[in-house]
C-alpha atoms as a PDB file:
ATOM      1  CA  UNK A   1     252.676 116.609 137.168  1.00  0.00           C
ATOM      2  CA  UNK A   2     255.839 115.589 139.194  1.00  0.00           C
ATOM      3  CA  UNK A   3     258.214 112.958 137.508  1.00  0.00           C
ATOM      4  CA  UNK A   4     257.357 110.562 140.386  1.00  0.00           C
ATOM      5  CA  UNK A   5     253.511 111.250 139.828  1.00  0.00           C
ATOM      6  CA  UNK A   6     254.099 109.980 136.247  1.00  0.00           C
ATOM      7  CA  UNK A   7     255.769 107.258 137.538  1.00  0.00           C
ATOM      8  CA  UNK A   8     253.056 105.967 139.349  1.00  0.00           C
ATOM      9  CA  UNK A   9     250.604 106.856 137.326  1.00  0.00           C
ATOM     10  CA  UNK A  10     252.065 104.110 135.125  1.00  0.00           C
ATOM     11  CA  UNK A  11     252.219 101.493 137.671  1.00  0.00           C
ATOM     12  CA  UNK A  12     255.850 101.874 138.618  1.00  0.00           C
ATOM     13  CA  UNK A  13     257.124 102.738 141.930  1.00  0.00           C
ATOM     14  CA  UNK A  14     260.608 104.404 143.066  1.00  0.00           C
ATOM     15  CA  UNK A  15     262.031 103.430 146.183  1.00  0.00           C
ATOM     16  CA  UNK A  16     265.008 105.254 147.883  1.00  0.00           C
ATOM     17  CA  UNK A  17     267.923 102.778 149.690  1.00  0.00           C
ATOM     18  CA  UNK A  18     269.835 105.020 151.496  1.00  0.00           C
ATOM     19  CA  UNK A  19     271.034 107.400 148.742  1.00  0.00           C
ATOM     20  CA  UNK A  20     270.669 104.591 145.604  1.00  0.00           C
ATOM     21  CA  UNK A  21     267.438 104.821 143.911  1.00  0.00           C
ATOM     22  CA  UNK A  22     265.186 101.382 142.495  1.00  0.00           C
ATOM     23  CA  UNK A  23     262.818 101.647 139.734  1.00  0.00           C
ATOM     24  CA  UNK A  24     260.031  99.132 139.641  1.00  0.00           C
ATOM     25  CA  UNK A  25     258.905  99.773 135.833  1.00  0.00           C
ATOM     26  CA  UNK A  26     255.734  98.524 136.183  1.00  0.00           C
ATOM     27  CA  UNK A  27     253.733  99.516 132.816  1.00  0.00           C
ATOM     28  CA  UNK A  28     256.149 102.003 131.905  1.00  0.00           C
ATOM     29  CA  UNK A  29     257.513 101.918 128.057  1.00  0.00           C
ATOM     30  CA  UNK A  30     260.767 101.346 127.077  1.00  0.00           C
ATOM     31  CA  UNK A  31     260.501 105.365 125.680  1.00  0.00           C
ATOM     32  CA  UNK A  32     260.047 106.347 129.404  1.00  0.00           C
ATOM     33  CA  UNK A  33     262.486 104.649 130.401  1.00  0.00           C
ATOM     34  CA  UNK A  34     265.338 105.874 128.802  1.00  0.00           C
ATOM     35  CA  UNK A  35     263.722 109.477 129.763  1.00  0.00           C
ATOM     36  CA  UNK A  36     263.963 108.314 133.068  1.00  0.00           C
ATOM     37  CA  UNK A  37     267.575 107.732 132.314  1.00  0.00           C
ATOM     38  CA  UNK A  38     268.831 111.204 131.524  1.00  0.00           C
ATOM     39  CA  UNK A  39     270.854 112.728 133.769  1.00  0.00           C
ATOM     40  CA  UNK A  40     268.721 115.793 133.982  1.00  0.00           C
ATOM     41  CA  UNK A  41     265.832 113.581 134.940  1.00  0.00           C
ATOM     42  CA  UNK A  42     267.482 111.207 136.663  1.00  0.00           C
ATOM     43  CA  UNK A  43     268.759 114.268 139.244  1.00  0.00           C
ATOM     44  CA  UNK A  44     265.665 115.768 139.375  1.00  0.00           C
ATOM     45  CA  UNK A  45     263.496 112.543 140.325  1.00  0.00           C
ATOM     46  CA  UNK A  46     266.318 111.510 142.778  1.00  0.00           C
ATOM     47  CA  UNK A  47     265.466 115.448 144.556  1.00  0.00           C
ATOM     48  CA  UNK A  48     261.813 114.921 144.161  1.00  0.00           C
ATOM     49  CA  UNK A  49     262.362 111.375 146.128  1.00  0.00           C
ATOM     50  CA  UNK A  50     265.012 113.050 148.655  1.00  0.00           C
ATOM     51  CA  UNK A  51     264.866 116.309 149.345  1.00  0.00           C
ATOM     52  CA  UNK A  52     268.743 115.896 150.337  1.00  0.00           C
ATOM     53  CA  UNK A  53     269.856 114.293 147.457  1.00  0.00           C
ATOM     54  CA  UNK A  54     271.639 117.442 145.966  1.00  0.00           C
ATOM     55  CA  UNK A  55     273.598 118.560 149.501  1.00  0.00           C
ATOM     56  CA  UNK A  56     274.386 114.468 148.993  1.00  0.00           C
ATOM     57  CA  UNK A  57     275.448 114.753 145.666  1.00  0.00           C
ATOM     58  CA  UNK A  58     277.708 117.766 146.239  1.00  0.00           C
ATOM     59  CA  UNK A  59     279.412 116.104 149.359  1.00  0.00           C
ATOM     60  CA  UNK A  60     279.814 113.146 147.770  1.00  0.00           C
ATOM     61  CA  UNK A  61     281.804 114.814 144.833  1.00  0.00           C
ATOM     62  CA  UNK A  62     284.193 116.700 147.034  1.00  0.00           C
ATOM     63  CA  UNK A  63     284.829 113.436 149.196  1.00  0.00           C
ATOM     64  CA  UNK A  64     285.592 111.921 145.775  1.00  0.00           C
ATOM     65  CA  UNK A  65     287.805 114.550 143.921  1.00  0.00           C
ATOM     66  CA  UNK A  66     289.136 116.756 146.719  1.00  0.00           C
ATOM     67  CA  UNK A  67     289.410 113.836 149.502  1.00  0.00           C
ATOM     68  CA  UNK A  68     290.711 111.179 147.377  1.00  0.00           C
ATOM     69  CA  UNK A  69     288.328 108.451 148.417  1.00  0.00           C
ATOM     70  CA  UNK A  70     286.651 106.114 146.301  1.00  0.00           C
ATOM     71  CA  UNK A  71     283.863 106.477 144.624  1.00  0.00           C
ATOM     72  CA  UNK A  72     281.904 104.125 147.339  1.00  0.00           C
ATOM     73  CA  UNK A  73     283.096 105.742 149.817  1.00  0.00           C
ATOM     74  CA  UNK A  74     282.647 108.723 149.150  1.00  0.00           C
ATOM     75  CA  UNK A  75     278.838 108.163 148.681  1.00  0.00           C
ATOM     76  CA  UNK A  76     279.197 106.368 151.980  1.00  0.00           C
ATOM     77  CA  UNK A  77     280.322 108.563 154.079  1.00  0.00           C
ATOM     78  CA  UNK A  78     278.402 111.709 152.389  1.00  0.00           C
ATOM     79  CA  UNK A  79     275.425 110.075 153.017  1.00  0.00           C
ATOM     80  CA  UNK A  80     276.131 109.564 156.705  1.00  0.00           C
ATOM     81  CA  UNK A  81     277.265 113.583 157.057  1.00  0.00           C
ATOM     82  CA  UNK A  82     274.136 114.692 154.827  1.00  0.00           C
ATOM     83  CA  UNK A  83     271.911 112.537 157.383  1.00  0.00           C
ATOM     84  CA  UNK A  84     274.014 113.997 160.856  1.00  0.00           C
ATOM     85  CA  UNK A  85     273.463 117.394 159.737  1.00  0.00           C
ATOM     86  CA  UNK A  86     269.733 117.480 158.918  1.00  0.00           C
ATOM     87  CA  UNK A  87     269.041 116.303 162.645  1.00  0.00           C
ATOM     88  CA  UNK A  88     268.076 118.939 164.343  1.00  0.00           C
END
């Protein structure tokens, strides 16, 4: 069963903003939730959610650490580049 399957199984819902994930809890215990909270997990339910999320990730990090930008911006403007080059 997916992570975002056992989300919802539990009442709780995801939603994706852009690259920033929301979890609405619903039912779910305060033992699921700190799962939920791993990185590991965490990076794997943000993939599940958004298929992009790793390419993302990656440009994000070399916007950050090679580019010098912020850490907002860098998410920013990954985002943006992520979202130009999956158009067809």
């Amino acid at each position: 069963m997916s992570i975002l399957a056992r989300i919802k199984a539990n009442g709780g819902e995801v939603i994706r903003d852009e690259w920033r994930m929301i979890l609405r809890p619903g039912c779910l215990k305060p033992d699921a939730i700190a799962w939920l909270q791993q990185p590991r997990i965490r990076a794997a339910l943000h993939a599940e959610i958004w298929p992009l999320a790793p390419d993302w990730e990656e440009r994000a990090a070399i916007r950050e650490f090679d580019g010098g930008q912020d850490r907002e911006t860098a998410e920013r403007e990954a985002y943006r580049e992520v979202l130009v080059r999956a158009l067809p």
